[in-house]
C-alpha atoms as a PDB file:
ATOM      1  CA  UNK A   1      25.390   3.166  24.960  1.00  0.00           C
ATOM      2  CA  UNK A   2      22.246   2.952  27.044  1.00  0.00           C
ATOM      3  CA  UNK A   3      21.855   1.271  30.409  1.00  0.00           C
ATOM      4  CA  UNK A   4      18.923   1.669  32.877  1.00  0.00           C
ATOM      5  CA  UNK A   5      18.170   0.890  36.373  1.00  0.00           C
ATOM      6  CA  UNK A   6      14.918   0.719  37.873  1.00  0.00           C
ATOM      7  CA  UNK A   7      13.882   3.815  36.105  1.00  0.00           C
ATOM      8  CA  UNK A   8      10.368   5.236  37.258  1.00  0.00           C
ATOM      9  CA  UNK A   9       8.246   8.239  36.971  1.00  0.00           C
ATOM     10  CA  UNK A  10       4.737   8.945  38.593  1.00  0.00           C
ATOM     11  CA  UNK A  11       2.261  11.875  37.793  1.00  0.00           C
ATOM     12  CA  UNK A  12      -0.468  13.414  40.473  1.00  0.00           C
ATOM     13  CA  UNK A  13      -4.040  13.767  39.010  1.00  0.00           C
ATOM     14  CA  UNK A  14      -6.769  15.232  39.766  1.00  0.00           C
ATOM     15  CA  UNK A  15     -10.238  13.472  39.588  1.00  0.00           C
ATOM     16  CA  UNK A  16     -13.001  15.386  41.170  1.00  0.00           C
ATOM     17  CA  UNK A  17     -12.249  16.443  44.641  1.00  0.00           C
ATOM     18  CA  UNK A  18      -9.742  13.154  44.681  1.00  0.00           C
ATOM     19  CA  UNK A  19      -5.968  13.629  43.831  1.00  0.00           C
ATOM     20  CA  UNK A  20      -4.704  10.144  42.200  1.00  0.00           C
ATOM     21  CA  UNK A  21      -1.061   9.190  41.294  1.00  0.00           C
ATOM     22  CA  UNK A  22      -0.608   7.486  38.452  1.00  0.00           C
ATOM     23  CA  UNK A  23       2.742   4.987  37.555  1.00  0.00           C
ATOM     24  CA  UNK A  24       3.354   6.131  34.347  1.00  0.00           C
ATOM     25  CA  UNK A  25       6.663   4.147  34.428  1.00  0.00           C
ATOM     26  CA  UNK A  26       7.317   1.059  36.978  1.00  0.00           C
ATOM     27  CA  UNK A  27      11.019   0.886  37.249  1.00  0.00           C
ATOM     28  CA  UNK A  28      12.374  -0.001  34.062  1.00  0.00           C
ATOM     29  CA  UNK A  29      15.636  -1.922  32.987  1.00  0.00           C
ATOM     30  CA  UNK A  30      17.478  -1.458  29.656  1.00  0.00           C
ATOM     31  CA  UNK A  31      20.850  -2.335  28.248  1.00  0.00           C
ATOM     32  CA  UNK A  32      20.997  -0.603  24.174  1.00  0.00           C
ATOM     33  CA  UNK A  33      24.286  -1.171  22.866  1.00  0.00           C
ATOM     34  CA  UNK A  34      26.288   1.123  20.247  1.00  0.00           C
ATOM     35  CA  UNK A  35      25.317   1.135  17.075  1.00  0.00           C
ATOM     36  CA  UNK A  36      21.289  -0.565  17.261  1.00  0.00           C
ATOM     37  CA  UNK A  37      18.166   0.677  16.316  1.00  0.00           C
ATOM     38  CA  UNK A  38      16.352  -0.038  19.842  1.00  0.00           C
ATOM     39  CA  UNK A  39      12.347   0.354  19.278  1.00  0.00           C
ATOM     40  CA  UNK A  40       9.982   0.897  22.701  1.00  0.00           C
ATOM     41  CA  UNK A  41       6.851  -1.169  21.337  1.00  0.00           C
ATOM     42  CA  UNK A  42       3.556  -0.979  22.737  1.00  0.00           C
ATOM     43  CA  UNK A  43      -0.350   1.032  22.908  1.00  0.00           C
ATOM     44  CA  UNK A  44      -0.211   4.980  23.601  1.00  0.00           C
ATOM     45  CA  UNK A  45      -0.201   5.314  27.219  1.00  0.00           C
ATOM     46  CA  UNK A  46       2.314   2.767  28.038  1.00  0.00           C
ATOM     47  CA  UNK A  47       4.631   4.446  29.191  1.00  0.00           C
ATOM     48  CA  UNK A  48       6.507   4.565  25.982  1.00  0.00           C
ATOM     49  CA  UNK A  49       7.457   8.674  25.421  1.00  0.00           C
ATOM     50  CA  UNK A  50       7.639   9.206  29.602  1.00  0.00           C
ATOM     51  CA  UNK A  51      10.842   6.666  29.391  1.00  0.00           C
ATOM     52  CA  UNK A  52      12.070   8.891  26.197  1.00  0.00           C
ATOM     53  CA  UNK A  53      11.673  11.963  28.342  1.00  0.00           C
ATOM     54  CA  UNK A  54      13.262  11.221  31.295  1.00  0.00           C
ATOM     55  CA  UNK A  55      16.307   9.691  29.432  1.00  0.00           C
ATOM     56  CA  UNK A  56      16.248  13.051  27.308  1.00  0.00           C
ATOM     57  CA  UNK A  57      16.642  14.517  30.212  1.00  0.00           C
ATOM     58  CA  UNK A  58      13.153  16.788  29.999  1.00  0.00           C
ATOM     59  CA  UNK A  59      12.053  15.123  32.827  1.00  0.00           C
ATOM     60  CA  UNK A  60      13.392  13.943  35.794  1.00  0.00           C
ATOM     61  CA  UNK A  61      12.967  10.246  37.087  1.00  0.00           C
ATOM     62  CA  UNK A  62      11.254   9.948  40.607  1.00  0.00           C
ATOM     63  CA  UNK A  63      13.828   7.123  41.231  1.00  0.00           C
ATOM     64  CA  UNK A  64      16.253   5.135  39.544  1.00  0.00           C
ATOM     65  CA  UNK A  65      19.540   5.595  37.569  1.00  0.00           C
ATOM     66  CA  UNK A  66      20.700   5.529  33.950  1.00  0.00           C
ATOM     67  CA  UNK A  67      23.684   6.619  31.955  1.00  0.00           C
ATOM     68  CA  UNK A  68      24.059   7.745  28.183  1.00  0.00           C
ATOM     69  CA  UNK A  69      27.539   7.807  26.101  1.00  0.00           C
ATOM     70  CA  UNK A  70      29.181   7.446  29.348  1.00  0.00           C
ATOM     71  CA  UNK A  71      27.122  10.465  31.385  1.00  0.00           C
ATOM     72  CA  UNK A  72      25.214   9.698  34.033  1.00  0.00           C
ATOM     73  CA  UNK A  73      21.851  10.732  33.217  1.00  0.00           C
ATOM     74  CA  UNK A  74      21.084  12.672  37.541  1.00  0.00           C
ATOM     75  CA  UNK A  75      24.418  13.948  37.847  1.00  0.00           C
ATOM     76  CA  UNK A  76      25.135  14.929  34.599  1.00  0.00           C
ATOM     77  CA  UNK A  77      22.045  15.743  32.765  1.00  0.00           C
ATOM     78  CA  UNK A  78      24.031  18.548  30.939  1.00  0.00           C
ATOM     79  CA  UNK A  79      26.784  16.171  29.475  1.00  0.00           C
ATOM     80  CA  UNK A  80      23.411  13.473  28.246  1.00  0.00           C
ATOM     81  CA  UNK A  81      21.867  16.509  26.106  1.00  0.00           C
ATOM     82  CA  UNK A  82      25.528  17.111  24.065  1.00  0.00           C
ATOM     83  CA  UNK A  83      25.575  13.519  23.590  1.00  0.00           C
ATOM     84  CA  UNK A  84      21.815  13.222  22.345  1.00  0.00           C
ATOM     85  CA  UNK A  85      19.873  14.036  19.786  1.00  0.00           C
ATOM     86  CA  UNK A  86      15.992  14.359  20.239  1.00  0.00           C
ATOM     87  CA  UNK A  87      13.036  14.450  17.666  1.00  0.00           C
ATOM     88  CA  UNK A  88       9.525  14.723  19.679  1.00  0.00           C
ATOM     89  CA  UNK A  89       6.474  12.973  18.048  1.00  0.00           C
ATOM     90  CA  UNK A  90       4.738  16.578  17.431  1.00  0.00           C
ATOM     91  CA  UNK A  91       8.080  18.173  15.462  1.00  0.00           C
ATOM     92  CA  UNK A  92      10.035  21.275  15.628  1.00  0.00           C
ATOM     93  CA  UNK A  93       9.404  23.775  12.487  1.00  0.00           C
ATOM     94  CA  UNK A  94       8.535  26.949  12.317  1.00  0.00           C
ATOM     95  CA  UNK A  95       5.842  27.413   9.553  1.00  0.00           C
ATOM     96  CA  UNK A  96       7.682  30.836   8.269  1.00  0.00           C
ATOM     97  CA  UNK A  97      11.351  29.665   8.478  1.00  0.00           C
ATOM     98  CA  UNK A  98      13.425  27.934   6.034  1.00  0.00           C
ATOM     99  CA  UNK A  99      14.566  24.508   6.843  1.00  0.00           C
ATOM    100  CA  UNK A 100      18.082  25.780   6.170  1.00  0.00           C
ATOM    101  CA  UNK A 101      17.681  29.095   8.750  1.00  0.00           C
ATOM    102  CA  UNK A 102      16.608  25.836  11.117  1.00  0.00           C
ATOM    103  CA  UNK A 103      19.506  23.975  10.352  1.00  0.00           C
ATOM    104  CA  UNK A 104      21.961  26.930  10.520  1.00  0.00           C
ATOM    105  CA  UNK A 105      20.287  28.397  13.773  1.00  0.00           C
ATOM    106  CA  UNK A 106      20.187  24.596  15.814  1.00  0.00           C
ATOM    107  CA  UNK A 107      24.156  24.198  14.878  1.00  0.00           C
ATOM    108  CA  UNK A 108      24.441  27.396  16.351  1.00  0.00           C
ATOM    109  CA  UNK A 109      22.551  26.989  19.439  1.00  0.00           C
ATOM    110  CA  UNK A 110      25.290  23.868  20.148  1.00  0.00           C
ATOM    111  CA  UNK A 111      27.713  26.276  19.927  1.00  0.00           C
ATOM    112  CA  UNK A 112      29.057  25.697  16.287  1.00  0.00           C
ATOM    113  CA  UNK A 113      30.811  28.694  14.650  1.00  0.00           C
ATOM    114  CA  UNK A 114      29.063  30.361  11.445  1.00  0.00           C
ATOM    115  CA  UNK A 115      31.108  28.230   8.814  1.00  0.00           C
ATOM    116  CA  UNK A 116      30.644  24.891  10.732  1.00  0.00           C
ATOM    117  CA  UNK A 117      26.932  25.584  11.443  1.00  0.00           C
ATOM    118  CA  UNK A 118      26.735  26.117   7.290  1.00  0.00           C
ATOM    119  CA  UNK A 119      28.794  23.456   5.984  1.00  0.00           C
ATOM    120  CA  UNK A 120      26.845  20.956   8.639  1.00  0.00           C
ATOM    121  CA  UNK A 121      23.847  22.344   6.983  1.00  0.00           C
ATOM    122  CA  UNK A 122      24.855  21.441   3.860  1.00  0.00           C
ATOM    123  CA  UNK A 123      25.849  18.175   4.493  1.00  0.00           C
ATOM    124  CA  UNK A 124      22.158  17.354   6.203  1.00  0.00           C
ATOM    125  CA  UNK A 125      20.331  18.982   3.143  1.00  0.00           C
ATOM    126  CA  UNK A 126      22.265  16.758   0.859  1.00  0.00           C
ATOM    127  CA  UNK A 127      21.648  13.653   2.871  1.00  0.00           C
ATOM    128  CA  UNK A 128      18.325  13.980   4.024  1.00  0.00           C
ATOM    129  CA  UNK A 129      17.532  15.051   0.318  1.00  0.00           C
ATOM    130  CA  UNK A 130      16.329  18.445   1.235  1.00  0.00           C
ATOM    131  CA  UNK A 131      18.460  20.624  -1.090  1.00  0.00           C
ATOM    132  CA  UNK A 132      16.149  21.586  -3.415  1.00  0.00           C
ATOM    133  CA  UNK A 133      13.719  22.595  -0.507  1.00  0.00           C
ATOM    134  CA  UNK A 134      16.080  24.026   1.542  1.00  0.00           C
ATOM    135  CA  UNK A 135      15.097  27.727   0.849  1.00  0.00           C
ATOM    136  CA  UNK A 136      11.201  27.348   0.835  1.00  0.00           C
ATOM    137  CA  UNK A 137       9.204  28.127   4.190  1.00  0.00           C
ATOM    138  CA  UNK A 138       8.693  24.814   6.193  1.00  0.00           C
ATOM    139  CA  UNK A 139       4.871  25.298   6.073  1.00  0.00           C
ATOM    140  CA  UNK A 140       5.426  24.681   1.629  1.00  0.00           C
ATOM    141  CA  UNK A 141       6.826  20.829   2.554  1.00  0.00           C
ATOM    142  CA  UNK A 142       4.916  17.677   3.107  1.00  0.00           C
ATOM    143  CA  UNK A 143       4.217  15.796   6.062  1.00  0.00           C
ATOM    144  CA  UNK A 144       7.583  13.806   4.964  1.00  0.00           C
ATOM    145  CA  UNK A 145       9.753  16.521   4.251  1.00  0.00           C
ATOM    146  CA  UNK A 146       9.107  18.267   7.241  1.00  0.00           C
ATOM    147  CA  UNK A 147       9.632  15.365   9.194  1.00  0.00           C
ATOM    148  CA  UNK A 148      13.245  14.775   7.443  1.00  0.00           C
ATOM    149  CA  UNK A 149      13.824  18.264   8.718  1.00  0.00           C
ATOM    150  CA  UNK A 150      13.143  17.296  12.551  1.00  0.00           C
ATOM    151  CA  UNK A 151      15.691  14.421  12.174  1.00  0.00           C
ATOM    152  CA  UNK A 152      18.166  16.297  10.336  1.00  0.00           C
ATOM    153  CA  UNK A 153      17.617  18.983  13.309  1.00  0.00           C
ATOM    154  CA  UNK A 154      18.336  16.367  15.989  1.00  0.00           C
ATOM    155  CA  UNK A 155      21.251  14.933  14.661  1.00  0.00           C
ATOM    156  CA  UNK A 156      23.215  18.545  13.337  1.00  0.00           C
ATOM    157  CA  UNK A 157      25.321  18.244  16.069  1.00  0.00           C
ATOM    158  CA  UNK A 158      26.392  14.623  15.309  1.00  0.00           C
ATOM    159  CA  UNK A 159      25.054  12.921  18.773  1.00  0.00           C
ATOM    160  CA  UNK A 160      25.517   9.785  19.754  1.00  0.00           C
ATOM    161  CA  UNK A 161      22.567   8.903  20.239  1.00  0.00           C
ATOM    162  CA  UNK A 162      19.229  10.049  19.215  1.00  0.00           C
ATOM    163  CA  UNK A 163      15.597   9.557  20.083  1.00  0.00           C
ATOM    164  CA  UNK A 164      12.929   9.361  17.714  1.00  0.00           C
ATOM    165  CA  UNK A 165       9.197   9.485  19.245  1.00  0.00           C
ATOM    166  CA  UNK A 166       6.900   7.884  17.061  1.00  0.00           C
ATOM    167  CA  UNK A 167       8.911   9.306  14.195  1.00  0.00           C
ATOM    168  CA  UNK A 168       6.273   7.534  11.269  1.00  0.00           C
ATOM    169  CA  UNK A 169       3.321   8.709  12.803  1.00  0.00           C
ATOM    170  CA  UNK A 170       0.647  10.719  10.166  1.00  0.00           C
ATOM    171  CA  UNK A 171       2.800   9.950   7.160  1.00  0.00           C
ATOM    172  CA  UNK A 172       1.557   8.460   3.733  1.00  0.00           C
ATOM    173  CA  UNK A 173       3.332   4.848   2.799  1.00  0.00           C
ATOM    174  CA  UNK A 174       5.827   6.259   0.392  1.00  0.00           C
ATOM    175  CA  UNK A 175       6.915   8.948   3.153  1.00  0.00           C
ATOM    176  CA  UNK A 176       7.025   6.309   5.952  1.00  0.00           C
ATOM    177  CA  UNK A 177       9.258   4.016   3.592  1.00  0.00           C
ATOM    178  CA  UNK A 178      11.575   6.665   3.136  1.00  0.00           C
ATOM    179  CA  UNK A 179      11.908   7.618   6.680  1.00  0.00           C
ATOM    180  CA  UNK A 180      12.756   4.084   7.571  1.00  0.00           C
ATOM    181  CA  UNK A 181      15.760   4.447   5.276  1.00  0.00           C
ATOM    182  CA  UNK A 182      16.784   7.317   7.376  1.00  0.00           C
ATOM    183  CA  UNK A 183      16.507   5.359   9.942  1.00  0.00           C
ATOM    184  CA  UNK A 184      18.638   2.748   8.721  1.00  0.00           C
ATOM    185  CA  UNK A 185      21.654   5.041   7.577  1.00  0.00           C
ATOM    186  CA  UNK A 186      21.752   6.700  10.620  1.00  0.00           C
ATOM    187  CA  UNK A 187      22.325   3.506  12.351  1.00  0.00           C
ATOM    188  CA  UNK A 188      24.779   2.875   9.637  1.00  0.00           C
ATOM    189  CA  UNK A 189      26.693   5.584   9.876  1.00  0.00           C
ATOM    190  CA  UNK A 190      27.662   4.671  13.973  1.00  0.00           C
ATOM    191  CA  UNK A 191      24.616   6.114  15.727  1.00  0.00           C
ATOM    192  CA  UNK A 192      22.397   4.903  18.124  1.00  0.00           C
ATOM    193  CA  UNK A 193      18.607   5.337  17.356  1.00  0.00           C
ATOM    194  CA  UNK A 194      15.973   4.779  20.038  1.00  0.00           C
ATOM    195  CA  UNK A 195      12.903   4.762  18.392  1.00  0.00           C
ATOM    196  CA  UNK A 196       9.097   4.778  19.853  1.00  0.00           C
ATOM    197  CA  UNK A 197       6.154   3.188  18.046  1.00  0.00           C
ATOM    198  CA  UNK A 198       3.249   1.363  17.813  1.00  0.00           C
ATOM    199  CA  UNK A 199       3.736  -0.033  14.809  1.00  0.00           C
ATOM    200  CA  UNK A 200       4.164  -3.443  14.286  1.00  0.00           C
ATOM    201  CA  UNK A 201       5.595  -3.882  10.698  1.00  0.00           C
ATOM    202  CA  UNK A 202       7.720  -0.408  11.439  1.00  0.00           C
ATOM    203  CA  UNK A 203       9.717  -2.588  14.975  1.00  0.00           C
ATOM    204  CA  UNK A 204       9.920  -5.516  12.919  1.00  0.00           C
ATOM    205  CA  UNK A 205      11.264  -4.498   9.994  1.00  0.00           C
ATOM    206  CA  UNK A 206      13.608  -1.141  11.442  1.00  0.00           C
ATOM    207  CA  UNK A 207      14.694  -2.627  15.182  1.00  0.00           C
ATOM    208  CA  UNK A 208      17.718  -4.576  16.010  1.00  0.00           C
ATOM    209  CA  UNK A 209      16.356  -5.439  19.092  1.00  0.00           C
ATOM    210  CA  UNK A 210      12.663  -3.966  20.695  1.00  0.00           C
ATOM    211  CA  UNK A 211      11.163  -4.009  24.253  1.00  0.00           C
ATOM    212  CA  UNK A 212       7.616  -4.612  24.636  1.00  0.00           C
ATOM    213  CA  UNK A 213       6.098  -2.094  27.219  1.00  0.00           C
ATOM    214  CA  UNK A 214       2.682  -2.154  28.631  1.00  0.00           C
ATOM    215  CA  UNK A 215       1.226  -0.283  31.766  1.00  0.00           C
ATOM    216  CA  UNK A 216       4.469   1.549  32.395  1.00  0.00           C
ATOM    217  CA  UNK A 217       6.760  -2.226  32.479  1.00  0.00           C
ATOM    218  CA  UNK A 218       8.869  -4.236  30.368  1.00  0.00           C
ATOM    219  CA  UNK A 219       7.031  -7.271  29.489  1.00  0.00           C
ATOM    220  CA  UNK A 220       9.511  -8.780  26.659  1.00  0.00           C
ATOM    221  CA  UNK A 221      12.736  -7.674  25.308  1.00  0.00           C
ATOM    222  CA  UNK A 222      14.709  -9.146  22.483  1.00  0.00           C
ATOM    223  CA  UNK A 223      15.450  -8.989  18.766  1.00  0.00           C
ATOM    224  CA  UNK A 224      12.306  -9.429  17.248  1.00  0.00           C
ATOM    225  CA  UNK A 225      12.926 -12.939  15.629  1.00  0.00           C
ATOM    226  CA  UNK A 226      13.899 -13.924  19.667  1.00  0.00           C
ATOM    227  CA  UNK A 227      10.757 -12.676  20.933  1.00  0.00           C
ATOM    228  CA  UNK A 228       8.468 -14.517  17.868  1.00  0.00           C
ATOM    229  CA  UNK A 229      10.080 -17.961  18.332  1.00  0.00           C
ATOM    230  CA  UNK A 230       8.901 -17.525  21.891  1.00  0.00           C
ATOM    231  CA  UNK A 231       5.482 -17.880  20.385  1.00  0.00           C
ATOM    232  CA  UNK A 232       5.644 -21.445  19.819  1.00  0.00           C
ATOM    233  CA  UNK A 233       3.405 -22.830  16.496  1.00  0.00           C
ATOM    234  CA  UNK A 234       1.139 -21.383  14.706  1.00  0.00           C
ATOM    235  CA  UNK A 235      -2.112 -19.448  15.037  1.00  0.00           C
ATOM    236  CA  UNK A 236      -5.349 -20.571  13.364  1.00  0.00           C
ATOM    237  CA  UNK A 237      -8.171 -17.413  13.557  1.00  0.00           C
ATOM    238  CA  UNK A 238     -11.195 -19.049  13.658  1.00  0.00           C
ATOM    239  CA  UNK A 239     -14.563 -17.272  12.946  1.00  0.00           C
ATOM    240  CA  UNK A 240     -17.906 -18.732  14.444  1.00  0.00           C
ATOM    241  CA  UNK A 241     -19.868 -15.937  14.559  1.00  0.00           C
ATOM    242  CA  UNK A 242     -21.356 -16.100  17.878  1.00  0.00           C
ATOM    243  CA  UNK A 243     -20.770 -19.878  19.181  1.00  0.00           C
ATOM    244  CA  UNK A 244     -17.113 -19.163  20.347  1.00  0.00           C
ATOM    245  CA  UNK A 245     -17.811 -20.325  23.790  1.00  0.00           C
ATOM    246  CA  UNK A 246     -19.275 -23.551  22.319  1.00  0.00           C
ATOM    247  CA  UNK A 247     -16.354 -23.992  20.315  1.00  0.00           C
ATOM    248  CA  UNK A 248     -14.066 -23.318  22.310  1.00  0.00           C
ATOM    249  CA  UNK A 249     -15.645 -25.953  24.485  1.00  0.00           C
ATOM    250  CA  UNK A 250     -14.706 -28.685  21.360  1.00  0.00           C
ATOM    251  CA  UNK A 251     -11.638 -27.859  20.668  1.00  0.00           C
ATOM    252  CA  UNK A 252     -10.215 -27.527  24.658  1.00  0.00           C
ATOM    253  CA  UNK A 253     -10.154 -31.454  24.162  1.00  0.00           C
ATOM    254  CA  UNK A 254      -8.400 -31.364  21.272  1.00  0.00           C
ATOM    255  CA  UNK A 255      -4.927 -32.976  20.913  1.00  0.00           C
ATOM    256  CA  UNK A 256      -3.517 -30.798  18.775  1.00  0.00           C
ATOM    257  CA  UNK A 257      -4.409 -27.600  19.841  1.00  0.00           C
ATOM    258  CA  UNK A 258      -1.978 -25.947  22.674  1.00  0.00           C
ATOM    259  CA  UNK A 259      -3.746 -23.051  23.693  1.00  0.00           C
ATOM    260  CA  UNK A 260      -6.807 -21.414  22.599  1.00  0.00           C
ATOM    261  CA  UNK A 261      -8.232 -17.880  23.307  1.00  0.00           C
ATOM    262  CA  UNK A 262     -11.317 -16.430  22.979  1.00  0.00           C
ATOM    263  CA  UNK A 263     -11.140 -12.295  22.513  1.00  0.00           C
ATOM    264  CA  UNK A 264     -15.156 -12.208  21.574  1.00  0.00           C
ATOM    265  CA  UNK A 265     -18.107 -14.470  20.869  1.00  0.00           C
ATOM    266  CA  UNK A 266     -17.419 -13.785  17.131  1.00  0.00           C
ATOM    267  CA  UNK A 267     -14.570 -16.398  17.079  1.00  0.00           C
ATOM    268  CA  UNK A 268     -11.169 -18.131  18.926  1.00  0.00           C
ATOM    269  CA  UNK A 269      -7.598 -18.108  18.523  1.00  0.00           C
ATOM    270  CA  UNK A 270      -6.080 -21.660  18.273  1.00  0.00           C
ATOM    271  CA  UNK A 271      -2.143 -22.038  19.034  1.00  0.00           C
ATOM    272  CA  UNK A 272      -1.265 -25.265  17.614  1.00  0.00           C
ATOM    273  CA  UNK A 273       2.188 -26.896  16.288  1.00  0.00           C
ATOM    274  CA  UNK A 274       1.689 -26.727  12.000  1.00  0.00           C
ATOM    275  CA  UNK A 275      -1.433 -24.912  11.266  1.00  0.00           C
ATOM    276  CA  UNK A 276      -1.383 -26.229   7.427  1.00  0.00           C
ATOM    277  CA  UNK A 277      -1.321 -29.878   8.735  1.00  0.00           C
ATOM    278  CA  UNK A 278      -4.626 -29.553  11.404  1.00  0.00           C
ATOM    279  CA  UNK A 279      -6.578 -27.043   9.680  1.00  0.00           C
ATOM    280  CA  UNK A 280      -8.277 -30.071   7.918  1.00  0.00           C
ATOM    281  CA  UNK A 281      -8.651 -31.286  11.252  1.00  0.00           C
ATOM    282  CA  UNK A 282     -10.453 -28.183  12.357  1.00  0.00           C
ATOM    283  CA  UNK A 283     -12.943 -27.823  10.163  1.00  0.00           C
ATOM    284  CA  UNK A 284     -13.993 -31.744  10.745  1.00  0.00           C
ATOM    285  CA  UNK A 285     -14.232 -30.818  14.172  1.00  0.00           C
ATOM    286  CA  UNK A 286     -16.377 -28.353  13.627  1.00  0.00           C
ATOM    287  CA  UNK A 287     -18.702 -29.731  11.064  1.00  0.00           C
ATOM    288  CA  UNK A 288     -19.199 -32.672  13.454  1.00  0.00           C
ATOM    289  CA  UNK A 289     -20.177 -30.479  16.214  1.00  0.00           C
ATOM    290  CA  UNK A 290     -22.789 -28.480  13.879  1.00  0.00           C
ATOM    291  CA  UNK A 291     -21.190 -25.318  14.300  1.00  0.00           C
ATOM    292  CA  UNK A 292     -20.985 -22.542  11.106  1.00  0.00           C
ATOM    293  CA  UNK A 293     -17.542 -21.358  10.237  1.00  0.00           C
ATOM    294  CA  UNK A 294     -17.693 -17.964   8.677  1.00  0.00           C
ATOM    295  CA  UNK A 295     -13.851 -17.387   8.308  1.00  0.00           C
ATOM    296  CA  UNK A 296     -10.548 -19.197   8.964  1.00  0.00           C
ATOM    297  CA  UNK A 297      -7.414 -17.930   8.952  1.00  0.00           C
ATOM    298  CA  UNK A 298      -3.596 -18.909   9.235  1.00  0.00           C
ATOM    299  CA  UNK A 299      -0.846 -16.854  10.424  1.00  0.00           C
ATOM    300  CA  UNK A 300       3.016 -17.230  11.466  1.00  0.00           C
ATOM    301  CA  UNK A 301       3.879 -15.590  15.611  1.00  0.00           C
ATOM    302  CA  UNK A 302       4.037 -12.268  14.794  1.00  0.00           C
ATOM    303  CA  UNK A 303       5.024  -9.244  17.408  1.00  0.00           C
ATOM    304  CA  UNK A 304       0.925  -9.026  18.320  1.00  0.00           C
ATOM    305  CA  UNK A 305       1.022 -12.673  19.269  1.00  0.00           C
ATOM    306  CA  UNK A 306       3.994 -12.146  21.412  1.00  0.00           C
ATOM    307  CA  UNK A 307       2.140  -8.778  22.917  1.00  0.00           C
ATOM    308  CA  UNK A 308      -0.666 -10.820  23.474  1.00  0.00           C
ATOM    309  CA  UNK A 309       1.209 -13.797  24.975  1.00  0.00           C
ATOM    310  CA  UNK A 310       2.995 -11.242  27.169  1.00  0.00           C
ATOM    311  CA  UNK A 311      -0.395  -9.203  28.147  1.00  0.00           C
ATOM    312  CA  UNK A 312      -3.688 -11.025  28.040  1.00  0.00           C
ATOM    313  CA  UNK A 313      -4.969  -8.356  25.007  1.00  0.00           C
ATOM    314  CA  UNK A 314      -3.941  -7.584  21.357  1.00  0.00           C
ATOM    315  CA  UNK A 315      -1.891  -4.433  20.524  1.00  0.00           C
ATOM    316  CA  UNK A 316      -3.309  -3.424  17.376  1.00  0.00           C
ATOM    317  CA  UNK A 317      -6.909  -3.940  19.414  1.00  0.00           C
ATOM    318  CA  UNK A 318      -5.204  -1.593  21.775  1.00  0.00           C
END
């Protein structure tokens, strides 16, 4: 549905009397098939809503080539935006409008006739559960009502595919759990969803498959169990309050431990095959070499241990 060929985009800044260009995205290659949730994963700045723009055609690539529901995204930009839907991060409403006017006016502006633009309308209220709101001003709804009404704006004219930047972002739990439903039932009901986040439990528990971007590149791609058993073993969190150079210095002699990392002095990150099985092991090793433990802590690979596999530093530190 989605296939991308050394995709990139650079911006010119200004920095004093210097004018720098920055890669926002470093030739990027995707394959998202009909019928997935496909999440972008990584920090703001990665390059994550540039890639969105460019294949939602507000944008245009400095190089590369892609094509959407069969159009070629830099011959045919016109033919990508009536097979897409888009939902930016920052919304669509008007504070004085209805979210019905919205849905009525956005059918027509695809060129729906009055009756098709109202019945579509209809059918959105009803299944974004936005009936009984549907006549109030948009500035009356909450953060998660509103945000039903950007999807249900970007999908009125029954795309494809649609993107979804950050679509989670500033909601409340209860809100966020309910827009992950959406999610779901638009997938489905046959569409394509290209989500962006930076969300860890949101790509894990919405995404079909994810790609891992950092510094404007794909560094992983994969369904996110793929991308976790890549991760081999376990991950002991080990708090030392100060000595982790010292300890770290114990345990690189260790047979049992595969890796280690040290992100500060306060403690280390030990990769090792069965964490339950060595963590006695651990804290012998420690008490023999006189050094405090303040905390321990056992975790499965999760998506932040593949992000950090992939790039040196943590996402959620990020």
């Amino acid at each position: 549905m989605i296939e991308t060929r050394g995709l990139r985009k650079s911006f010119r800044s200004r920095q004093g009397k210097e004018t720098k260009t920055v890669e926002a995205v470093r030739g990027v290659d995707l394959v998202v098939a009909e019928g997935e949730i496909f999440g972008f994963l990584g920090p703001n700045g990665a390059g994550k809503t540039t890639t969105l723009r460019m294949l939602a055609t507000l944008i245009e690539p400095d190089g590369g080539e892609a094509t959407l529901a069969g159009a070629d995204l830099r011959k045919d930009p016109a033919g990508v935006r009536r097979r897409i839907g888009y939902v930016a991060q920052g919304g669509s409403t008007w504070d004085d409008s209805t979210a019905r006017e919205e849905l009525v006016l956005q059918a027509r502006l695809y060129g729906l006739g009055k009756a098709e633009a109202q019945a579509r309308t209809v059918r959105a209220l009803e299944a974004f559960q936005l009936t009984e709101y549907a006549d109030r001003k948009c500035k009356t709804y909450s953060g998660g009502q509103r945000r039903r009404v950007d999807i249900a704006l970007g999908i009125i004219h029954e795309p494809k595919i649609v993107f979804l930047d950050e679509p989670t972002t500033g909601l409340d739990p209860q809100s966020r759990a309910h827009m992950w439903d959406e999610i779901r039932r638009l997938r489905d009901e046959g569409m394509t969803v290209f989500i962006t986040t930076h969300y860890l439990d949101e790509a894990d528990a919405l995404c079909d498959r994810i790609a891992i971007m950092d510094h404007g590149e794909i560094v992983a791609e994969g369904t996110p169990a793929e991308l976790k058993r890549e991760v081999s073993g376990d991950v002991v969190i080990v708090g030392v309050d100060g000595a982790a150079s010292r300890a770290a210095e114990v345990f690189d002699t260790e047979p049992y431990v595969t890796k280690l990392e040290t992100p500060d002095e306060g403690g280390l990150r030990l990769y090792v095959e069965d964490g339950t099985t060595v963590m006695p092991q651990i804290l012998r090793t420690l008490d023999a070499a006189g050094i405090a433990l303040s905390s321990i802590e056992l975790h499965r690979p999760s998506l932040d241990d593949v992000f950090l596999t992939k790039t040196g530093r943590s996402l959620r530190e990020s």
